[in-house]
N, C-alpha and C. Protein backbone atom coordinates (compact mmCIF):
# COMPACT_ATOMS: atom_id res chain seq x y z
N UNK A 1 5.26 -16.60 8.91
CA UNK A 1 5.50 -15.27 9.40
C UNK A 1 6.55 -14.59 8.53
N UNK A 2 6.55 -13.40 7.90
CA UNK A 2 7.54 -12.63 7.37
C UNK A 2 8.87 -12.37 8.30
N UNK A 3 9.06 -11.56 7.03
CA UNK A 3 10.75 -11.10 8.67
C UNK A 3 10.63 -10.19 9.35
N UNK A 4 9.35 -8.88 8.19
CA UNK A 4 9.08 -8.07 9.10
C UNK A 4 8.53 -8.35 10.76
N UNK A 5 7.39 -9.08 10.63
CA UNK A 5 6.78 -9.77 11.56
C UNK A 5 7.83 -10.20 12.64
N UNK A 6 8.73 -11.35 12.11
CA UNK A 6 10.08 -11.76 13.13
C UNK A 6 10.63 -10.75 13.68
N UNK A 7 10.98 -9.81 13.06
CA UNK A 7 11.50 -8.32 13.45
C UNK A 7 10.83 -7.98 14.56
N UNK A 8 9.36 -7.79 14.20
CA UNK A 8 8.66 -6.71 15.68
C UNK A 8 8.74 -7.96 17.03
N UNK A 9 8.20 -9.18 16.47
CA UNK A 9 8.40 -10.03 17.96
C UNK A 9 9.60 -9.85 18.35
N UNK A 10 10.56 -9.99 17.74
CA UNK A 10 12.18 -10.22 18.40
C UNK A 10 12.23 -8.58 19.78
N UNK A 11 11.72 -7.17 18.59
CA UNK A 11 11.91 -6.00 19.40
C UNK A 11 10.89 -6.33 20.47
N UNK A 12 9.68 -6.57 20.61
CA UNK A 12 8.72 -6.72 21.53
C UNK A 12 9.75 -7.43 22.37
N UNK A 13 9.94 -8.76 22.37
CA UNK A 13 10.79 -9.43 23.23
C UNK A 13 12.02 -8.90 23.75
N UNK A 14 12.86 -8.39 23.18
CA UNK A 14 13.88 -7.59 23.81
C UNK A 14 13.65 -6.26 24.94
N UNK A 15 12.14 -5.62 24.45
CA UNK A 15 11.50 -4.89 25.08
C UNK A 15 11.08 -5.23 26.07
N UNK A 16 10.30 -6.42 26.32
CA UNK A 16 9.76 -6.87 27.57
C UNK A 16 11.06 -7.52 28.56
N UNK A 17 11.96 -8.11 28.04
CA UNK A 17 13.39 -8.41 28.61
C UNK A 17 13.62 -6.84 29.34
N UNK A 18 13.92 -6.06 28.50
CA UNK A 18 14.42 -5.04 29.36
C UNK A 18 13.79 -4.56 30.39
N UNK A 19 12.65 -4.46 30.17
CA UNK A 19 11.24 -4.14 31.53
C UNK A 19 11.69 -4.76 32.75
N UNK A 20 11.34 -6.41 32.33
CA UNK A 20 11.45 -7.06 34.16
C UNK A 20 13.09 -7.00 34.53
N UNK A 21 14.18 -6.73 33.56
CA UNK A 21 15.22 -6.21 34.56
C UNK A 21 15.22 -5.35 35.36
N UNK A 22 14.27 -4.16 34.73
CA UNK A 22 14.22 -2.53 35.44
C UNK A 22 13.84 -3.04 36.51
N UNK A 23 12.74 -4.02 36.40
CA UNK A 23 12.02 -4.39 37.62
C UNK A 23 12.65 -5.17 38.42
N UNK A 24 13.54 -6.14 38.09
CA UNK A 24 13.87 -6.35 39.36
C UNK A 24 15.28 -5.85 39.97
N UNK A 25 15.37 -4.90 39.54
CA UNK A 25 16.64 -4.11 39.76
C UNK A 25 15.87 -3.06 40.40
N UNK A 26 14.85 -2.61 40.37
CA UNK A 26 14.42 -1.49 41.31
C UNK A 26 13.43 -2.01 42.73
N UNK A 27 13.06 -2.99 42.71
CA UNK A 27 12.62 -3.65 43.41
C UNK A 27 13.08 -4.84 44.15
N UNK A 28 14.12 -5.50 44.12
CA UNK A 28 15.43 -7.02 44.56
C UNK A 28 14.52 -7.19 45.73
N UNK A 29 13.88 -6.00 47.18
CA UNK A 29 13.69 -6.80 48.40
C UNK A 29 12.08 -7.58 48.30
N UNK A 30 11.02 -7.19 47.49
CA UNK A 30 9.66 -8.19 47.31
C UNK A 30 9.56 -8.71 46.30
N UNK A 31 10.94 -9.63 45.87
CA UNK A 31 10.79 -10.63 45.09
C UNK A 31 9.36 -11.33 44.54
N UNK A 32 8.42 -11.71 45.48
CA UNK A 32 7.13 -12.68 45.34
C UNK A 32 5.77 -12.01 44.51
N UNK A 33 5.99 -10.49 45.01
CA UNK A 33 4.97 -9.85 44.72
C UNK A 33 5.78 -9.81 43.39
N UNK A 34 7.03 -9.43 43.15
CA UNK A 34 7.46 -8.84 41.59
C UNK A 34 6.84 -9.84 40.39
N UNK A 35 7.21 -11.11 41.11
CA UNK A 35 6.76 -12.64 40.01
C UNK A 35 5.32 -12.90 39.90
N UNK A 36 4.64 -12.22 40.92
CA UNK A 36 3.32 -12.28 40.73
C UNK A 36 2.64 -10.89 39.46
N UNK A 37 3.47 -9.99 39.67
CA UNK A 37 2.82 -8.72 38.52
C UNK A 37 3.67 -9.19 37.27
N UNK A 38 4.62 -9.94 37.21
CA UNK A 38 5.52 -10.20 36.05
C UNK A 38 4.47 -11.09 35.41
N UNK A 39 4.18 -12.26 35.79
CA UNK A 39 3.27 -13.19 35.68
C UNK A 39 2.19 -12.26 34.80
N UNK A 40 1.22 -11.65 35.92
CA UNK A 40 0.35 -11.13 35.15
C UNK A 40 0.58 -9.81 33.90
N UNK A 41 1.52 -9.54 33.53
CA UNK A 41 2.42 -8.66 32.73
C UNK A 41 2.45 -9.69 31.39
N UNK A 42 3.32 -10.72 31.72
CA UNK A 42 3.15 -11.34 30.83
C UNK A 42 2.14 -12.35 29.87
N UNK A 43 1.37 -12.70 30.98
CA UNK A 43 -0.32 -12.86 30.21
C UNK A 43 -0.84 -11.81 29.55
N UNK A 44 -0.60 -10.60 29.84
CA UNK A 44 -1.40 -9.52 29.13
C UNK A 44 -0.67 -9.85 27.91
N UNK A 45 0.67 -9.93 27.52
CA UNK A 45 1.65 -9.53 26.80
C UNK A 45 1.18 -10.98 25.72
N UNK A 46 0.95 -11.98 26.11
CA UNK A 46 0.58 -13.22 25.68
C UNK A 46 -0.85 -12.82 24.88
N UNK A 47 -1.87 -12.33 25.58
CA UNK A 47 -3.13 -12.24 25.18
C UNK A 47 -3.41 -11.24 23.75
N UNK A 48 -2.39 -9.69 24.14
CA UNK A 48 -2.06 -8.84 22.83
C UNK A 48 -1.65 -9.69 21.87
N UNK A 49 -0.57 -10.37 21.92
CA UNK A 49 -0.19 -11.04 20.52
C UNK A 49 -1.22 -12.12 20.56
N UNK A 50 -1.92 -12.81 20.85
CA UNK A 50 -3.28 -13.70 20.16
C UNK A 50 -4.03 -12.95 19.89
N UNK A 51 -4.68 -11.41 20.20
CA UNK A 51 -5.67 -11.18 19.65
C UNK A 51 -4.93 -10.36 18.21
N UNK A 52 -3.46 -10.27 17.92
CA UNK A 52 -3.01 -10.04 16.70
C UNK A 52 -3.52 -10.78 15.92
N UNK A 53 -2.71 -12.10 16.04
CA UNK A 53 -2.79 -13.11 15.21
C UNK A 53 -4.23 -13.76 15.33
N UNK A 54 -5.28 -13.21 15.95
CA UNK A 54 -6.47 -13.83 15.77
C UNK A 54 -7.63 -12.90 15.28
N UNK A 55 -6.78 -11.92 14.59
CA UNK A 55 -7.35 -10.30 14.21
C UNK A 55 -8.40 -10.59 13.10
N UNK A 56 -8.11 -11.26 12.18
CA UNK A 56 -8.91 -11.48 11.01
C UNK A 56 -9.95 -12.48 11.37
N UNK A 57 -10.04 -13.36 12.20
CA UNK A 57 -11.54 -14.29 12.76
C UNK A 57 -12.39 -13.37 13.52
N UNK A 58 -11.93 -12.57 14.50
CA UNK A 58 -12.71 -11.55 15.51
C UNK A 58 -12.74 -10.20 14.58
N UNK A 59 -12.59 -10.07 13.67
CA UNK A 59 -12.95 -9.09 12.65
C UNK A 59 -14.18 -9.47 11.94
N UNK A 60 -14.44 -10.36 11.45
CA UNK A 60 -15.26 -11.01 10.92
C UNK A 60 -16.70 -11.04 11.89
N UNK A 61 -16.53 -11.66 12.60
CA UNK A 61 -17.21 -11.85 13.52
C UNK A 61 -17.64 -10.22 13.98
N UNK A 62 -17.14 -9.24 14.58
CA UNK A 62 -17.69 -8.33 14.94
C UNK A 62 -18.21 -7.51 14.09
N UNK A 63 -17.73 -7.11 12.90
CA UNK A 63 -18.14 -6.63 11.79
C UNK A 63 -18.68 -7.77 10.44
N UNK A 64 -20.00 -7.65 10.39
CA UNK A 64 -20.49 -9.11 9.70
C UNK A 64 -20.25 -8.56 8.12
N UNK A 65 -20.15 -9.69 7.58
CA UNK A 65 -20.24 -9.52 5.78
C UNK A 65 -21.09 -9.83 5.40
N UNK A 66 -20.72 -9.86 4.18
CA UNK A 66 -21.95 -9.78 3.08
C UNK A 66 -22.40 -11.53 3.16
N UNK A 67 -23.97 -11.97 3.38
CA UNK A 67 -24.49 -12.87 3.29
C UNK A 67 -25.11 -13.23 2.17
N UNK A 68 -24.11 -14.58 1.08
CA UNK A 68 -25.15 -14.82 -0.36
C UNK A 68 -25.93 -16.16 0.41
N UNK A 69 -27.05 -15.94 0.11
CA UNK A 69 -28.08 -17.25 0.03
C UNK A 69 -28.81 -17.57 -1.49
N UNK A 70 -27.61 -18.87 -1.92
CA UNK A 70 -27.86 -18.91 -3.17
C UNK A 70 -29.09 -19.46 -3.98
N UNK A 71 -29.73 -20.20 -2.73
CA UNK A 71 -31.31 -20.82 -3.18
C UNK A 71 -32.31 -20.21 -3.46
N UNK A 72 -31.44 -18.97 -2.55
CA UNK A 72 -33.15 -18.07 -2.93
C UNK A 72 -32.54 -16.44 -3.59
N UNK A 73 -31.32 -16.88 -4.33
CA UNK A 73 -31.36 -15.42 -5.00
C UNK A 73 -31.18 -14.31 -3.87
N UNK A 74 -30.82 -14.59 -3.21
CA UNK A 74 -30.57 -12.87 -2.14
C UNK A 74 -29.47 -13.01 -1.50
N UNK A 75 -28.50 -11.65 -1.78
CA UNK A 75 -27.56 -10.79 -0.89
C UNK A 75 -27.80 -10.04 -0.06
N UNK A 76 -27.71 -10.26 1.20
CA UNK A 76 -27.50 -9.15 2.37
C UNK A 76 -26.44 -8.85 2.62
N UNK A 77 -26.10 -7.25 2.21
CA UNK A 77 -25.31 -6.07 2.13
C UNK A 77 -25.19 -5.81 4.36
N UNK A 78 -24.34 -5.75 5.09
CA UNK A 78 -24.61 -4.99 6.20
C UNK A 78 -23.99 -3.39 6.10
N UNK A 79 -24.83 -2.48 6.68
CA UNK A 79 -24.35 -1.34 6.47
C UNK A 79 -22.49 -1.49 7.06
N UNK A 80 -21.26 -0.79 7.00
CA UNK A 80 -20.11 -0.88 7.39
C UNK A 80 -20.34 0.47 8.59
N UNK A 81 -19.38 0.47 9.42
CA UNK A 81 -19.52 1.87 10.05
C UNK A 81 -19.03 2.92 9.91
N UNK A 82 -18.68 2.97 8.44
CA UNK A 82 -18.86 4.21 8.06
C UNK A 82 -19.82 4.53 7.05
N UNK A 83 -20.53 3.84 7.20
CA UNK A 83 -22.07 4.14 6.07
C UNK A 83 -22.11 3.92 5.26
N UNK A 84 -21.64 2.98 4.71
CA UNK A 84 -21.46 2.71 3.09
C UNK A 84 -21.44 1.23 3.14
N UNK A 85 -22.48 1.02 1.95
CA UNK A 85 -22.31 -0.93 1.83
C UNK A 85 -21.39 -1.36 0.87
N UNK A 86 -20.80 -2.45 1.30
CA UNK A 86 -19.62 -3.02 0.49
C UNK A 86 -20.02 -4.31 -0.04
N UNK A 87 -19.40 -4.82 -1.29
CA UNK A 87 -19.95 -6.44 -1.81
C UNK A 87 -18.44 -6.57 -2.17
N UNK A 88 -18.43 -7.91 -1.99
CA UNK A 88 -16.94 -8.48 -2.99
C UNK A 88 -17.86 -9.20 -4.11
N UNK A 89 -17.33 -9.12 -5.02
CA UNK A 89 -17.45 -10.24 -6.48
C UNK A 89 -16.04 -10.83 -7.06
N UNK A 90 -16.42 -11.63 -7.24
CA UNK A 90 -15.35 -12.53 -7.90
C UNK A 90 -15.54 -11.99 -9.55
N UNK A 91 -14.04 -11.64 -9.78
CA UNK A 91 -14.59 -10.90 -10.93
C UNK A 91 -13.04 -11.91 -11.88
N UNK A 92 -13.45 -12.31 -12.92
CA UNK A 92 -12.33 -13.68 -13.87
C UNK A 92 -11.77 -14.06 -12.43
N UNK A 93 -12.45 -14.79 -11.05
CA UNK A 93 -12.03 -15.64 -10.47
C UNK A 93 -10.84 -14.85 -8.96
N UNK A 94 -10.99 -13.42 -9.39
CA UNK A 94 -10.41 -12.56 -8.21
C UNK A 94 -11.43 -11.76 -7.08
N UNK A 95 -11.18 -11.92 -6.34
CA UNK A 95 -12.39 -11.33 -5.47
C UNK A 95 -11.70 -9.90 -5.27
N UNK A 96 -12.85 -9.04 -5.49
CA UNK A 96 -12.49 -7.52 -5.88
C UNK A 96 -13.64 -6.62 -4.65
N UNK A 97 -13.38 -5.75 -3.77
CA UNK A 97 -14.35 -4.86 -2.81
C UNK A 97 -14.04 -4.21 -3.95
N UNK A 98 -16.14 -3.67 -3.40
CA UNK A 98 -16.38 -2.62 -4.29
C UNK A 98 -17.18 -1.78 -2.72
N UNK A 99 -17.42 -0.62 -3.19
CA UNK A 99 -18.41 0.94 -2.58
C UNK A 99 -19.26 0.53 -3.21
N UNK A 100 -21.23 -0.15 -3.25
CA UNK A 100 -22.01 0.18 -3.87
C UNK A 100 -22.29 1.52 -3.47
N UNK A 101 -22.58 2.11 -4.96
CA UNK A 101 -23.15 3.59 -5.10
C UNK A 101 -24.34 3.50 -6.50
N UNK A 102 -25.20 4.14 -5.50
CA UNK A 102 -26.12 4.15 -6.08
C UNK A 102 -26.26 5.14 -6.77
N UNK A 103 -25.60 6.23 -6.62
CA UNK A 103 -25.90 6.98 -7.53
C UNK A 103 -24.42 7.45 -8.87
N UNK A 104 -23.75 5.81 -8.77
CA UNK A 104 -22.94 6.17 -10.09
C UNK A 104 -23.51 5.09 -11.31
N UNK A 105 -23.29 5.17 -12.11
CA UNK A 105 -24.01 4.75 -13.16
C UNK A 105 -23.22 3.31 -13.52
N UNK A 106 -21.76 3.18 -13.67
CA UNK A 106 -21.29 2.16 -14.27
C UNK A 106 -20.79 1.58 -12.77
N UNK A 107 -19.86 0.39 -13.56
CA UNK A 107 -18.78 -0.66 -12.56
C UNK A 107 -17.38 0.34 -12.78
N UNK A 108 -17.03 0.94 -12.05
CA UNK A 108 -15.21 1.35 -12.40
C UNK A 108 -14.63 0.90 -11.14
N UNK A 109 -13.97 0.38 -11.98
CA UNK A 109 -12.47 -0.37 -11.45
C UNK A 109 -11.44 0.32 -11.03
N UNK A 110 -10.86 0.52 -10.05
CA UNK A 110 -9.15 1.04 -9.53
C UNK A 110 -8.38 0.74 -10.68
N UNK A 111 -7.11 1.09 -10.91
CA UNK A 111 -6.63 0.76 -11.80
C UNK A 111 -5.61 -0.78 -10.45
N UNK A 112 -5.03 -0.42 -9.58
CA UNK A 112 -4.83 -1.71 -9.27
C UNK A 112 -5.50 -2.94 -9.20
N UNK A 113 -7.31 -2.88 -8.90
CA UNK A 113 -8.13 -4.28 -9.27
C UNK A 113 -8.20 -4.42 -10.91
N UNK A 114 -8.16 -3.66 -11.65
CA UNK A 114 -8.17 -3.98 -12.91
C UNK A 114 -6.47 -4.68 -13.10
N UNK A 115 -5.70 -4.53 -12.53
CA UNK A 115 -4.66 -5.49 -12.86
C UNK A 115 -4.50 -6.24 -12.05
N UNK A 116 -5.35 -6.31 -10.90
CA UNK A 116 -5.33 -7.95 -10.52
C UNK A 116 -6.22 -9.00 -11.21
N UNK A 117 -6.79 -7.73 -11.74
CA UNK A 117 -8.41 -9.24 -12.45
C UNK A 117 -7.48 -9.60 -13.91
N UNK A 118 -6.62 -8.92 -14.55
CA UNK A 118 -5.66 -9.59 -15.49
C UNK A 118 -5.92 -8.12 -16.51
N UNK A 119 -6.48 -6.74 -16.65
CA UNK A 119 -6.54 -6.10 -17.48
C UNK A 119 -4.76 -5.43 -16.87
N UNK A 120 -4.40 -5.00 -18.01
CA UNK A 120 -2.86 -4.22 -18.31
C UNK A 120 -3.36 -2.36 -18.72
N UNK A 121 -3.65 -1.99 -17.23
CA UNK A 121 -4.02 -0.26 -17.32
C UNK A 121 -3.35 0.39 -18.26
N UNK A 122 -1.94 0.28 -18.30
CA UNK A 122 -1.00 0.87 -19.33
C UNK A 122 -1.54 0.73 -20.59
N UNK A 123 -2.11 -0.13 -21.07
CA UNK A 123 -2.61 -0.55 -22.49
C UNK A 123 -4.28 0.11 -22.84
N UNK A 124 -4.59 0.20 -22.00
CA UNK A 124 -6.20 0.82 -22.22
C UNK A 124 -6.21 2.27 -22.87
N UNK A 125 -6.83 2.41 -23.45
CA UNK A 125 -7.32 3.93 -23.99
C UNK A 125 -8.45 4.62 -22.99
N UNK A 126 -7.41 5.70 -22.64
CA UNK A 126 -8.50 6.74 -20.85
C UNK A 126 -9.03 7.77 -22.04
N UNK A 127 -9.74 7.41 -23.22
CA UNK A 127 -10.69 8.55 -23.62
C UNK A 127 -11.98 9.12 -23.24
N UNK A 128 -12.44 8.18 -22.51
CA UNK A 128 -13.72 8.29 -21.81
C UNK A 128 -13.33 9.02 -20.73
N UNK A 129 -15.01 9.85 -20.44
CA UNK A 129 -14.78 10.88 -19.35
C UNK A 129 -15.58 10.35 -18.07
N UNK A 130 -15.88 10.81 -16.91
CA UNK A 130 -16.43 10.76 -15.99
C UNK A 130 -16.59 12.12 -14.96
N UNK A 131 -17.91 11.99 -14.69
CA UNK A 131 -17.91 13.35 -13.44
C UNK A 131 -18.50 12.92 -12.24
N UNK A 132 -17.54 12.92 -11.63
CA UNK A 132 -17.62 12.92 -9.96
C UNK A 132 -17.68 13.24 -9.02
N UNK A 133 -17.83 13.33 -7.70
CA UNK A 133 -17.78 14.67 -6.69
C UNK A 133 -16.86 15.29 -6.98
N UNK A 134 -15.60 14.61 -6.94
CA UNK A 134 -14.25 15.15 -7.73
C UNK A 134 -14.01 15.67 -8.35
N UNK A 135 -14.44 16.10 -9.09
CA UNK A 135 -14.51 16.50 -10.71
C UNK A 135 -14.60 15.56 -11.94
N UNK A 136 -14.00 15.85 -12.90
CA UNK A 136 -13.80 15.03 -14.13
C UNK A 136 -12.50 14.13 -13.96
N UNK A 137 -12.88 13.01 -14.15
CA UNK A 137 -11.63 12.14 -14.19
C UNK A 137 -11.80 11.31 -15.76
N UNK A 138 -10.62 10.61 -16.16
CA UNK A 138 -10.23 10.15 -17.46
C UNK A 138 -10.61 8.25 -17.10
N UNK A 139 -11.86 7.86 -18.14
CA UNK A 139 -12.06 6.22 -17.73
C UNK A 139 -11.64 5.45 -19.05
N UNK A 140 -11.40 4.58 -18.89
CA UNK A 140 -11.15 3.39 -20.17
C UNK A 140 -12.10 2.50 -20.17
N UNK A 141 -13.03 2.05 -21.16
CA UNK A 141 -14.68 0.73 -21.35
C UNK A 141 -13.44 -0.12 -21.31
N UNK A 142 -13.88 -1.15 -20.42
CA UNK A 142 -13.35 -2.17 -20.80
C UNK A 142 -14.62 -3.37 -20.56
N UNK A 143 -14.17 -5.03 -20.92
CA UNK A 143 -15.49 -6.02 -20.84
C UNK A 143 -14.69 -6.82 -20.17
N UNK A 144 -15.15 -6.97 -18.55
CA UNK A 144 -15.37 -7.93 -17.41
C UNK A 144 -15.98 -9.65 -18.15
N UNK A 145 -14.87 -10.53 -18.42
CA UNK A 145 -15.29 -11.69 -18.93
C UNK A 145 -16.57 -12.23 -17.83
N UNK A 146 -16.35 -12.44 -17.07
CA UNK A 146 -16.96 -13.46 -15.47
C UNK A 146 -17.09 -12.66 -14.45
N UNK A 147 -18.08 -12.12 -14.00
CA UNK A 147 -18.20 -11.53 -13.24
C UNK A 147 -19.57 -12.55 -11.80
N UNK A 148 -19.12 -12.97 -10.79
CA UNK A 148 -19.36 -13.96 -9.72
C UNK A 148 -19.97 -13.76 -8.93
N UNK A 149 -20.89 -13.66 -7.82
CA UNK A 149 -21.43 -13.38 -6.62
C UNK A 149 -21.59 -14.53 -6.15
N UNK A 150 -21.23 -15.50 -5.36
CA UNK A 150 -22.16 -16.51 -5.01
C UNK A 150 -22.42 -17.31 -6.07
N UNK A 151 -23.70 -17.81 -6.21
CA UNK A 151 -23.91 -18.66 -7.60
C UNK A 151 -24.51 -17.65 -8.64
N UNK A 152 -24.77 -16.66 -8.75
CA UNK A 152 -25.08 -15.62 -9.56
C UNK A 152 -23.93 -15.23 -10.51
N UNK A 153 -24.38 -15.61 -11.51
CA UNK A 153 -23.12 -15.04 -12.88
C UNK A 153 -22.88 -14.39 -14.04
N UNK A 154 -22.94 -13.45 -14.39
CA UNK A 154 -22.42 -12.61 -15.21
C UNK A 154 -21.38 -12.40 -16.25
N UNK A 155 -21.35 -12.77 -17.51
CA UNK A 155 -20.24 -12.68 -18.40
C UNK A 155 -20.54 -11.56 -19.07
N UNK A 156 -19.31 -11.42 -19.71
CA UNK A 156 -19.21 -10.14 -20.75
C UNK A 156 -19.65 -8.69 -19.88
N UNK A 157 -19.50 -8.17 -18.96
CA UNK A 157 -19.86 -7.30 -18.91
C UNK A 157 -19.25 -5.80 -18.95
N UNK A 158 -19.80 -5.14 -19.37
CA UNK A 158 -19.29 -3.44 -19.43
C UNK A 158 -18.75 -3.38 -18.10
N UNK A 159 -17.66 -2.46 -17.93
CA UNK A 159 -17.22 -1.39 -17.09
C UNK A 159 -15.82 -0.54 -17.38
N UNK A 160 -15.82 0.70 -16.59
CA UNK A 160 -14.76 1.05 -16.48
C UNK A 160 -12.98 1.15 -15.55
N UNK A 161 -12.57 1.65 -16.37
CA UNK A 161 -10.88 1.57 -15.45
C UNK A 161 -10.85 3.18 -14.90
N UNK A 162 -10.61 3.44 -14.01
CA UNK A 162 -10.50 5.21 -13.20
C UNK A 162 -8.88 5.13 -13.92
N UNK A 163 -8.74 6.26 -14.70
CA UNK A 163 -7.26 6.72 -14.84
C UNK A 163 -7.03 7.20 -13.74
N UNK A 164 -7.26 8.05 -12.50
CA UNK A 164 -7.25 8.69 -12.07
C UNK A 164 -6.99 7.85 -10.22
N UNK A 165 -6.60 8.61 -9.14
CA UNK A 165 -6.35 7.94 -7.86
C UNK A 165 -8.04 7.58 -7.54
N UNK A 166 -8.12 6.55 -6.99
CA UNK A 166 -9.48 6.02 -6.43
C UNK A 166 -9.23 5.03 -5.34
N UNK A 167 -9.78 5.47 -4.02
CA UNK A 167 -9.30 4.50 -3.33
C UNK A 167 -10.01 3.12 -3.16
N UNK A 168 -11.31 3.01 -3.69
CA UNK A 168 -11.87 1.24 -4.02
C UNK A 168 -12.50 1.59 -5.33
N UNK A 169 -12.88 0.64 -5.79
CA UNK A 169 -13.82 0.54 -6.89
C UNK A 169 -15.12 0.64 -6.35
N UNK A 170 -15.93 1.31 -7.75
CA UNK A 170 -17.42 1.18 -7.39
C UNK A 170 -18.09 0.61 -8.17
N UNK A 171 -19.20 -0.24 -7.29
CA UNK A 171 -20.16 -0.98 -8.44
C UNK A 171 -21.32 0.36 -8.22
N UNK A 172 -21.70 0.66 -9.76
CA UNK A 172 -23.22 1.10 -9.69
C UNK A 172 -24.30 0.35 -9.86
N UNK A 173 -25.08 1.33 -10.59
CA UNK A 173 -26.28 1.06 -11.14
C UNK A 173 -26.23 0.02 -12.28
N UNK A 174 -25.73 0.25 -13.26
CA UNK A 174 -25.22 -0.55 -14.60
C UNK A 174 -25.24 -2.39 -14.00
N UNK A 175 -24.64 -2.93 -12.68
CA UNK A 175 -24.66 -3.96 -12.50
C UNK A 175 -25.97 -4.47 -11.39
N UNK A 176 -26.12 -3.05 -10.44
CA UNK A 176 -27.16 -3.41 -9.58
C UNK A 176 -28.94 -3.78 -10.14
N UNK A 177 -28.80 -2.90 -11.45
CA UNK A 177 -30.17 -2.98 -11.95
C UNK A 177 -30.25 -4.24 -12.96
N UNK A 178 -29.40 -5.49 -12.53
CA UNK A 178 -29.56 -7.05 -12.82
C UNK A 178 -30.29 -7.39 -11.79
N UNK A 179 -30.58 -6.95 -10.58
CA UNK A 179 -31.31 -7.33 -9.84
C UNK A 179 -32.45 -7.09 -9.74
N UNK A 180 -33.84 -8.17 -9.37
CA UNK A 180 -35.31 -7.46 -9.87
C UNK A 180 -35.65 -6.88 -8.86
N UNK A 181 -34.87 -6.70 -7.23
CA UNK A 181 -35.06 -5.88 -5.80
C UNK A 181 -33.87 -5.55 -5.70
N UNK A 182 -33.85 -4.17 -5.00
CA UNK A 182 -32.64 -3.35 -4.45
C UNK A 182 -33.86 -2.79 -2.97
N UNK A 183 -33.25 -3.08 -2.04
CA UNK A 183 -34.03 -2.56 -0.71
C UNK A 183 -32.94 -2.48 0.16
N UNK A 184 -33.22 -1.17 0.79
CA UNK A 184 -32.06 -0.99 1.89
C UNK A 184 -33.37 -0.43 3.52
N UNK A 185 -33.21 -1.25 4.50
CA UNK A 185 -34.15 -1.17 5.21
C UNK A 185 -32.81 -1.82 6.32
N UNK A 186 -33.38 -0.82 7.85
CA UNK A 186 -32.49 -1.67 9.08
C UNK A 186 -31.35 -2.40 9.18
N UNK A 187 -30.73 -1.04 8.05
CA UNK A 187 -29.06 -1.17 8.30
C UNK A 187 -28.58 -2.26 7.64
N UNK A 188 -29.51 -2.99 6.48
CA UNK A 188 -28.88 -3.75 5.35
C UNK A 188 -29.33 -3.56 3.84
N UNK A 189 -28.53 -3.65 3.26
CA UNK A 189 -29.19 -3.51 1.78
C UNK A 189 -29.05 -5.43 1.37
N UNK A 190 -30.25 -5.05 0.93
CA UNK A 190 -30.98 -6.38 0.31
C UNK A 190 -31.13 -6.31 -1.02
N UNK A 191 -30.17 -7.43 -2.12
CA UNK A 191 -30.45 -7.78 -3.06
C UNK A 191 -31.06 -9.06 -3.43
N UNK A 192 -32.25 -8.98 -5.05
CA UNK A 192 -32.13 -10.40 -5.03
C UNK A 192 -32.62 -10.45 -6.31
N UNK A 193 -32.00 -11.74 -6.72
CA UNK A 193 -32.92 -11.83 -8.34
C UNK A 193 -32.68 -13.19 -8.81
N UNK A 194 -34.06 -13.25 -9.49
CA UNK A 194 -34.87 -14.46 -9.78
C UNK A 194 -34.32 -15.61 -10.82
């Protein structure tokens, strides 16, 4: 646990301390009933912090991911709820979310996943252009050594760095059309290749 973390339990706890004093300072003559709503006060209070700390398993679970089935060559994409399908790839061994978009042409990279996958943004040349809903933004070619899905693998490949604010990366076309099917049918997109 961080300190931040230590921090909010300690205030939570000092918080709930102060509560059942109020309470039993405004209430002293039905003691039985007070220990009985305290009781159930504090199970609630118990149950909030497990479904904190149990946030990322019941996340998963309610919102499904991306399914590789590596025997037979296919990714199932689930739509997200906000309409847009997401893939992670392991890209030199970092797992990177991307926005598939189908209608952008290359792989561009954030400039923060490009320096987690080991490229140095500062060092790239942003001569390359791009046009986006946005407008024109400034990109840098760079070559993706290893690029991962599952057992599906990819070296050397093209993409770009966004000079520009981007809040995920997008895979396009440039990497999707390695695949010999792209089908999006009943709220999943289905990849697969042979």
């Amino acid at each position: 646990m961080s300190d931040i973390e230590i921090g909010r339990l300690g205030y939570l706890g000092l918080l709930l301390t102060a509560l059942v004093l109020w309470m039993f300072v405004q209430h002293r003559g039905r003691l039985v009933q007070k220990l009985q709503q305290l009781a159930a006060w504090g199970l609630i209070f118990l149950a909030v912090i497990a479904a904190i700390g149990l946030w990322d398993d019941i996340r998963h679970t309610v919102a499904p991911q991306q399914s590789v089935f590596a025997d037979q060559g296919r990714i199932e994409l689930p739509r997200a709820p906000d309409g847009h399908y997401y893939m992670t790839l392991l890209i030199n061994g970092t797992p990177v979310n991307f926005v598939v978009d189908t209608g952008a042409t290359g792989m561009v990279l954030t400039r923060q996943d490009a320096e987690r996958v080991g490229i140095t943004p500062d060092d790239l040349a942003f001569h390359a252009s791009a046009r986006t809903a946005n407008g024109a933004v400034e990109t840098a070619p760079v070559r993706l050594d290893r690029v991962a899905l599952g057992a599906i693998e990819d070296r050397n490949l093209p993409a770009f760095v966004n000079g520009g604010e981007m809040d995920n990366s997008l895979l396009g076309m440039s990497y999707l059309q390695r695949f010999d099917r792209l089908e999006i049918s009943g709220g999943k997109m289905v990849l697969e290749r042979r």
